[in-house]
Protein backbone atom coordinates (compact mmCIF):
# COMPACT_ATOMS: atom_id res chain seq x y z
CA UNK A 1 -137.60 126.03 -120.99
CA UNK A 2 -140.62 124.57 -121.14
CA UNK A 3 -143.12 125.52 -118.02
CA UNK A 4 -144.74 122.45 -115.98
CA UNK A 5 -147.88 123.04 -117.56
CA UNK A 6 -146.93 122.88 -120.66
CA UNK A 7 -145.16 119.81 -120.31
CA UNK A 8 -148.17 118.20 -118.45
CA UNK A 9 -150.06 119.20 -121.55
CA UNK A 10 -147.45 117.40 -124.08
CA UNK A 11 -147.67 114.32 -122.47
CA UNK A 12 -151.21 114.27 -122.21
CA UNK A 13 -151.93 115.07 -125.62
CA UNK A 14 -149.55 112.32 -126.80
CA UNK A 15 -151.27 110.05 -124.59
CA UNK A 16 -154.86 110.99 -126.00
CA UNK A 17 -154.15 110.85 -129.59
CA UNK A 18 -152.75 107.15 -128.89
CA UNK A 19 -155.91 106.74 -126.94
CA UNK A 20 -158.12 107.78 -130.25
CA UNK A 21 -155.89 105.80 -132.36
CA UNK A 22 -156.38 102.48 -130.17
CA UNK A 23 -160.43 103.13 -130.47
CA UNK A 24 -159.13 103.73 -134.48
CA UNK A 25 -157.43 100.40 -134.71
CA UNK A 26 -160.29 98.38 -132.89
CA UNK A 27 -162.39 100.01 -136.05
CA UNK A 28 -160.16 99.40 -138.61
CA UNK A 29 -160.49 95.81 -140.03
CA UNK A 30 -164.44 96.05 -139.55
CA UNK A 31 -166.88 97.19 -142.57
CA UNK A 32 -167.09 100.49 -141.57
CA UNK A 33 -170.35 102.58 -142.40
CA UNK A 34 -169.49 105.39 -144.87
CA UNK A 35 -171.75 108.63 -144.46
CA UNK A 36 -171.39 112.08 -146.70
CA UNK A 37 -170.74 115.53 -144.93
CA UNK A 38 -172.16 118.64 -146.04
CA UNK A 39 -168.88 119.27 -148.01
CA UNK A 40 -169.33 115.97 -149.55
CA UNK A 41 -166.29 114.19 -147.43
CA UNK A 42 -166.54 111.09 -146.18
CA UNK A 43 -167.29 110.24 -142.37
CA UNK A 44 -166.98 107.06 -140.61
CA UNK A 45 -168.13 105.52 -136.80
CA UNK A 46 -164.08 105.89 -136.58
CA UNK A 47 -164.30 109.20 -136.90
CA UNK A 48 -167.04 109.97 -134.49
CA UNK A 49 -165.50 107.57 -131.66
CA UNK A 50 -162.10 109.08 -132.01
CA UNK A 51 -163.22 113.07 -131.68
CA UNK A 52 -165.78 112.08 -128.52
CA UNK A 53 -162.42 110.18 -126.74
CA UNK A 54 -160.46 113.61 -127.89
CA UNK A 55 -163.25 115.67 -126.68
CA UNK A 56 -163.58 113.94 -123.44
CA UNK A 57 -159.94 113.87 -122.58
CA UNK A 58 -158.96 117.09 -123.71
CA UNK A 59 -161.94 118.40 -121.27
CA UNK A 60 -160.68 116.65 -118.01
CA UNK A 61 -157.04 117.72 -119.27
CA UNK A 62 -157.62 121.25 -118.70
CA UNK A 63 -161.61 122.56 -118.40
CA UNK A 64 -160.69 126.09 -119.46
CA UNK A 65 -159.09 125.41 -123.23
CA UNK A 66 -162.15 125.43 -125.71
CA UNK A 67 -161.80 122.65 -128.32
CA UNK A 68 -162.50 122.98 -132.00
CA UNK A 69 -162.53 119.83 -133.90
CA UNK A 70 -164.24 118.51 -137.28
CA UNK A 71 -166.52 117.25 -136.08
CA UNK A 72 -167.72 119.88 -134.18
CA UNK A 73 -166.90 122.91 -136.18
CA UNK A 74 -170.01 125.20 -136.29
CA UNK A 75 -168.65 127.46 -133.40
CA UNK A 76 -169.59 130.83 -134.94
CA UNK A 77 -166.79 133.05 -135.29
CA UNK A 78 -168.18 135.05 -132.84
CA UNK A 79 -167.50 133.24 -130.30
CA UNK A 80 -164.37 131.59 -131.41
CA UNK A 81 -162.55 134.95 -131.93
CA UNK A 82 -162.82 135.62 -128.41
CA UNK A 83 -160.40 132.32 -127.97
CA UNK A 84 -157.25 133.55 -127.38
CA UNK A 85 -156.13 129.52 -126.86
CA UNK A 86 -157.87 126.62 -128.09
CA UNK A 87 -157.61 123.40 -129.01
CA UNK A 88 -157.92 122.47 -132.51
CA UNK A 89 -158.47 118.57 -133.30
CA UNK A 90 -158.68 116.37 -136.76
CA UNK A 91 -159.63 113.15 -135.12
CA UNK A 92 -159.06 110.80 -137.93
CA UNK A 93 -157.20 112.85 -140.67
CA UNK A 94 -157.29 110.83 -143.90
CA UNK A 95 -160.84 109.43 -143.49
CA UNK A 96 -160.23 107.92 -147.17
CA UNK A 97 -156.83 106.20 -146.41
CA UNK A 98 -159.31 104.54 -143.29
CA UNK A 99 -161.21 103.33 -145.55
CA UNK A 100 -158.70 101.94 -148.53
CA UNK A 101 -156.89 100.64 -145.43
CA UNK A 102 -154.04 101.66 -146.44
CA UNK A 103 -152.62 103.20 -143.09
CA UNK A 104 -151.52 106.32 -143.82
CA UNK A 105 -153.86 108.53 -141.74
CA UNK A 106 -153.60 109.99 -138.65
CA UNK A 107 -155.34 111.97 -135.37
CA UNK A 108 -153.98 115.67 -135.22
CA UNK A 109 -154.07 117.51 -131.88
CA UNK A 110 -152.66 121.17 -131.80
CA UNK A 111 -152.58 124.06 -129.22
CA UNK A 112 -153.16 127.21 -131.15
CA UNK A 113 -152.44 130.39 -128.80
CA UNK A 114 -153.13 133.71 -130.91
CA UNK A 115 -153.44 132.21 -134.04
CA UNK A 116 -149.88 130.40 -133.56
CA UNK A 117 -149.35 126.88 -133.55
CA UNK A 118 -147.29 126.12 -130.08
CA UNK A 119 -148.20 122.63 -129.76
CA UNK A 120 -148.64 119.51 -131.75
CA UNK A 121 -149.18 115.94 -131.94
CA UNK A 122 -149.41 113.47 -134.95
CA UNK A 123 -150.31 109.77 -133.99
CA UNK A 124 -150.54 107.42 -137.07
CA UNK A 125 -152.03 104.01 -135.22
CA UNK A 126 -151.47 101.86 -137.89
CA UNK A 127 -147.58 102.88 -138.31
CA UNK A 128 -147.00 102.95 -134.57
CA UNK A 129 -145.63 105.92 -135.61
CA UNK A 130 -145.70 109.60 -132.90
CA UNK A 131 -144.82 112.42 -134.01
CA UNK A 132 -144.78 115.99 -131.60
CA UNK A 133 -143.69 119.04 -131.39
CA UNK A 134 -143.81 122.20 -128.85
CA UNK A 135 -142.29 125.68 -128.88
CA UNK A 136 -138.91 125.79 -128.05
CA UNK A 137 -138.34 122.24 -127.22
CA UNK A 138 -137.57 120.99 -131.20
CA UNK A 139 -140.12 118.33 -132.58
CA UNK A 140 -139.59 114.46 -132.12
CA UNK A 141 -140.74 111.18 -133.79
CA UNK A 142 -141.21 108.02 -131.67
CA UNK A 143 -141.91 104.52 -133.66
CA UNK A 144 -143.54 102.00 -131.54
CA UNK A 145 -141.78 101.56 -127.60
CA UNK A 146 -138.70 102.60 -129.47
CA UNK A 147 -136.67 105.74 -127.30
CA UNK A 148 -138.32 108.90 -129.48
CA UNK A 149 -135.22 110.70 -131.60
CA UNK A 150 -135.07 114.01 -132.28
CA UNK A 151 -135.77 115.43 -135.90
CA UNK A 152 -134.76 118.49 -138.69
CA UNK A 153 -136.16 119.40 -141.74
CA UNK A 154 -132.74 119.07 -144.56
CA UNK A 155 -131.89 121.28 -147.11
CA UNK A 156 -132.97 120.81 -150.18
CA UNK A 157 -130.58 120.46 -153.21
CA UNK A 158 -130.45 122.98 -155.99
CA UNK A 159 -131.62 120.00 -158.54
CA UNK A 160 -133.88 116.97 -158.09
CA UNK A 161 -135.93 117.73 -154.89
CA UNK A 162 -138.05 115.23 -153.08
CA UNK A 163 -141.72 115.46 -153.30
CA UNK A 164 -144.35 114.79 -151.10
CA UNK A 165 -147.46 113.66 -152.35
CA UNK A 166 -150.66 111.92 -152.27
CA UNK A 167 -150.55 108.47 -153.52
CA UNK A 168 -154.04 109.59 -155.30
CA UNK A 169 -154.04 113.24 -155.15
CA UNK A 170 -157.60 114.96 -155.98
CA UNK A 171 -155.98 118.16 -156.98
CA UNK A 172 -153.37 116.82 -159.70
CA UNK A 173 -153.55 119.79 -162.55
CA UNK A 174 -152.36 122.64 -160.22
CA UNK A 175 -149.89 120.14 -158.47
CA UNK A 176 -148.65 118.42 -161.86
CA UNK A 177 -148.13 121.91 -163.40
CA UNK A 178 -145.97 122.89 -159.89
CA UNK A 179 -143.82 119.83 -160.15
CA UNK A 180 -143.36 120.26 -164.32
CA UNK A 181 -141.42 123.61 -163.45
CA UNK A 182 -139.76 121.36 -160.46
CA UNK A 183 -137.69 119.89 -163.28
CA UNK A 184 -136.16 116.43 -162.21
CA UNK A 185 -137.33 115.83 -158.92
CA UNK A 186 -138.32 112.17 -156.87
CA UNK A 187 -142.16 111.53 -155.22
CA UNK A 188 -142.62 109.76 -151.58
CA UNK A 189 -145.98 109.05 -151.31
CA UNK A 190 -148.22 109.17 -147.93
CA UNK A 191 -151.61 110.44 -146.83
CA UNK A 192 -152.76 113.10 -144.27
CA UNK A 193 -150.77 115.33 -142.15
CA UNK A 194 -148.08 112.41 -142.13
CA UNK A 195 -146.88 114.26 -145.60
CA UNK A 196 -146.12 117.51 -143.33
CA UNK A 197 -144.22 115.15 -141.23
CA UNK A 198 -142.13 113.37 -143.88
CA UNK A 199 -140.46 117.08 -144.79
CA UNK A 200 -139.86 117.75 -140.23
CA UNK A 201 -137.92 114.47 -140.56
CA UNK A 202 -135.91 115.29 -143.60
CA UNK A 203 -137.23 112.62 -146.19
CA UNK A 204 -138.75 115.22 -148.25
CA UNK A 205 -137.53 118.43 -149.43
CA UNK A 206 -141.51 119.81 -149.69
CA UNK A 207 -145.26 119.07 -149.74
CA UNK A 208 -147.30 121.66 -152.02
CA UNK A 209 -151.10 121.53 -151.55
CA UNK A 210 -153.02 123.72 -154.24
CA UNK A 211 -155.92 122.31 -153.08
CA UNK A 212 -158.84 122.98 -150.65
CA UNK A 213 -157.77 121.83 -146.21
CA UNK A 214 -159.06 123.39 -143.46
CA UNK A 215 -157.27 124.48 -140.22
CA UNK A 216 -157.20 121.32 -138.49
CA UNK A 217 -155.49 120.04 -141.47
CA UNK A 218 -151.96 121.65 -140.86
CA UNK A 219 -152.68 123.03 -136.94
CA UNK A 220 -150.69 120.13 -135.24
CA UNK A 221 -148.20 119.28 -138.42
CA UNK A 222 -147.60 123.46 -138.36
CA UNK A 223 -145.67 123.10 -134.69
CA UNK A 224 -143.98 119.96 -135.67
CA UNK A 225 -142.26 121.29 -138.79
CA UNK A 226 -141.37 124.79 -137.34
CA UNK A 227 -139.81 123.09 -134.26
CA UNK A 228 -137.86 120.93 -136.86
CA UNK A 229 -136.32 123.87 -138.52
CA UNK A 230 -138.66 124.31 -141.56
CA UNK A 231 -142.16 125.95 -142.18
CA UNK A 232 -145.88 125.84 -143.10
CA UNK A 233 -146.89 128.99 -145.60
CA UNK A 234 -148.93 130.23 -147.82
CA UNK A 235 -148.49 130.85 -151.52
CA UNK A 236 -147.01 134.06 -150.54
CA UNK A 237 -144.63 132.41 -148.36
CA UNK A 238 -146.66 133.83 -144.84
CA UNK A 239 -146.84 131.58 -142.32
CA UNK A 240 -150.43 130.20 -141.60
CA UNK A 241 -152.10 131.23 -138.87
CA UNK A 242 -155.42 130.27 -137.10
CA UNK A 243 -158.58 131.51 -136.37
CA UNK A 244 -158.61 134.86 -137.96
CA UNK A 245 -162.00 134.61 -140.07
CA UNK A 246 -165.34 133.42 -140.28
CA UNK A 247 -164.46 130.72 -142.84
CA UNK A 248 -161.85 127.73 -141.44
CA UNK A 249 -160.90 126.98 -145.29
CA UNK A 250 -156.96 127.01 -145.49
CA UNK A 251 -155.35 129.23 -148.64
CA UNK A 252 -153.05 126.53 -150.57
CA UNK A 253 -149.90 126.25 -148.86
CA UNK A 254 -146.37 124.59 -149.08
CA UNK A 255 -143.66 122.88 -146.38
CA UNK A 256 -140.82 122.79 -146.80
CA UNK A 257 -137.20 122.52 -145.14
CA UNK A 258 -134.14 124.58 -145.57
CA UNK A 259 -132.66 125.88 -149.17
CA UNK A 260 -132.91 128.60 -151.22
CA UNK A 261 -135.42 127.97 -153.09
CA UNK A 262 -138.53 130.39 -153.33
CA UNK A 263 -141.47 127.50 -154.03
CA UNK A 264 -144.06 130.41 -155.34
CA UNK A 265 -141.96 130.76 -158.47
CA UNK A 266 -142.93 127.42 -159.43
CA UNK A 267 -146.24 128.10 -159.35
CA UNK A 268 -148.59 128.89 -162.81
CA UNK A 269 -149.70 132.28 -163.04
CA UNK A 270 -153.10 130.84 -162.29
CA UNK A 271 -152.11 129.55 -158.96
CA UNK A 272 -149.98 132.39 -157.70
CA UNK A 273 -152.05 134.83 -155.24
């Protein structure tokens, strides 16, 4: 059962990532300024107004949770591995689908506690589309006012899995080699963390990414898709966890549902750990 605290903390991290996603929309159909980060990613004014709402209203939420978001990463490790829970925030994950305008992005809000995800929230604005998750009470998807509905990862078939993948995805030779061993299988294409969420609901079998992310990538998706019956992992099939180095570079991962199947065998030899 789910303490009072907790709870308060669900619904108020629903209600800020719909908060970021209003500021989001009200940015959306205007010619936004495109700047480079150091890592050569793109960064928008919507990206910088939605982490300071975050920021702000994960602050008066609860003072005593430290917040870690991207755009405010370069909290030595020093201090951060003294967190033993934390907020950990992408404020506008798919900064590139923002700009096509294509939709598919989202703002990712996760309580890690020990290096586990416990808590998460996935708000797409432009789908009116919610999804969340918290340990022990199962993960949930709410479109627009609509009542939210309960959701499960499926099991995958033995032939022809679904796919989910990037409509224009950066890292296609490890990817295209993973899904040539696949064999038949069918593609449903979305951007950001919403790909994680496509498996929790059971309209795709799994999402590999052989291809750099970084912690707040996968924090808040991670809860989601565990509460949903399925998982987040590594190419050794470990479960990610947070916060335990210097560097906040994920290894390349998979998520996936129920089945038997072992995803690392499809891997090349080049891509295997």
């Amino acid at each position: 059962m789910l303490s009072e605290k907790n709870t308060d903390r669900l619904q108020g991290i629903i209600s800020i990532a719909r908060h970021a996603g209003e500021k989001i929309l009200e940015l959306y159909d205007t010619d936004p300024t495109v700047t480079a980060k150091e890592d050569n990613t793109p960064l928008t004014e919507a990206d910088l107004a939605a982490n300071q709402i975050i920021i702000e209203q994960l602050s008066a939420l609860d003072r005593s949770v430290p917040i870690l978001t991207e755009e405010s990463c370069g909290i030595p490790f020093t201090e951060r591995n003294e967190w033993n829970t934390y907020w950990l925030v992408d404020p506008l994950d798919g900064t590139r689908e923002f700009i096509k305008r294509n939709g598919e992005f989202s703002v990712n809000i996760a309580l890690i506690e020990n290096g586990v995800s416990v808590m998460g929230v996935v708000h797409a604005p432009v789908l009116n589309v919610t999804y969340w998750g918290c340990r022990g009470m199962g993960a949930w998807k709410q479109q627009a006012d609509e009542a939210p509905q309960k959701i499960h990862v499926r099991t995958a078939p033995k032939k022809c899995v679904t796919v989910a993948r990037s409509r224009a995805p950066l890292n296609g030779g490890p990817v295209n080699r993973f899904l040539d061993k696949l064999g038949d299988y069918k593609v449903v294409s979305m951007g950001s963390a919403l790909k994680s969420c496509l498996v929790a609901e059971g309209r795709a079998d799994v999402y590999a990414k052989l291809g750099p992310t970084c912690e707040w990538d996968t924090g808040a998706a991670q809860c989601i898709v565990e509460e949903a019956g399925g998982h987040i992992t590594d190419t050794k099939m470990k479960d990610l966890r947070y916060n335990t180095k210097e560097s906040l570079l994920n290894p390349h991962f998979f998520v996936f549902g129920e089945g038997d199947h072992n995803w690392s065998d499809y891997l090349e030899n080049e891509s295997k750990p």
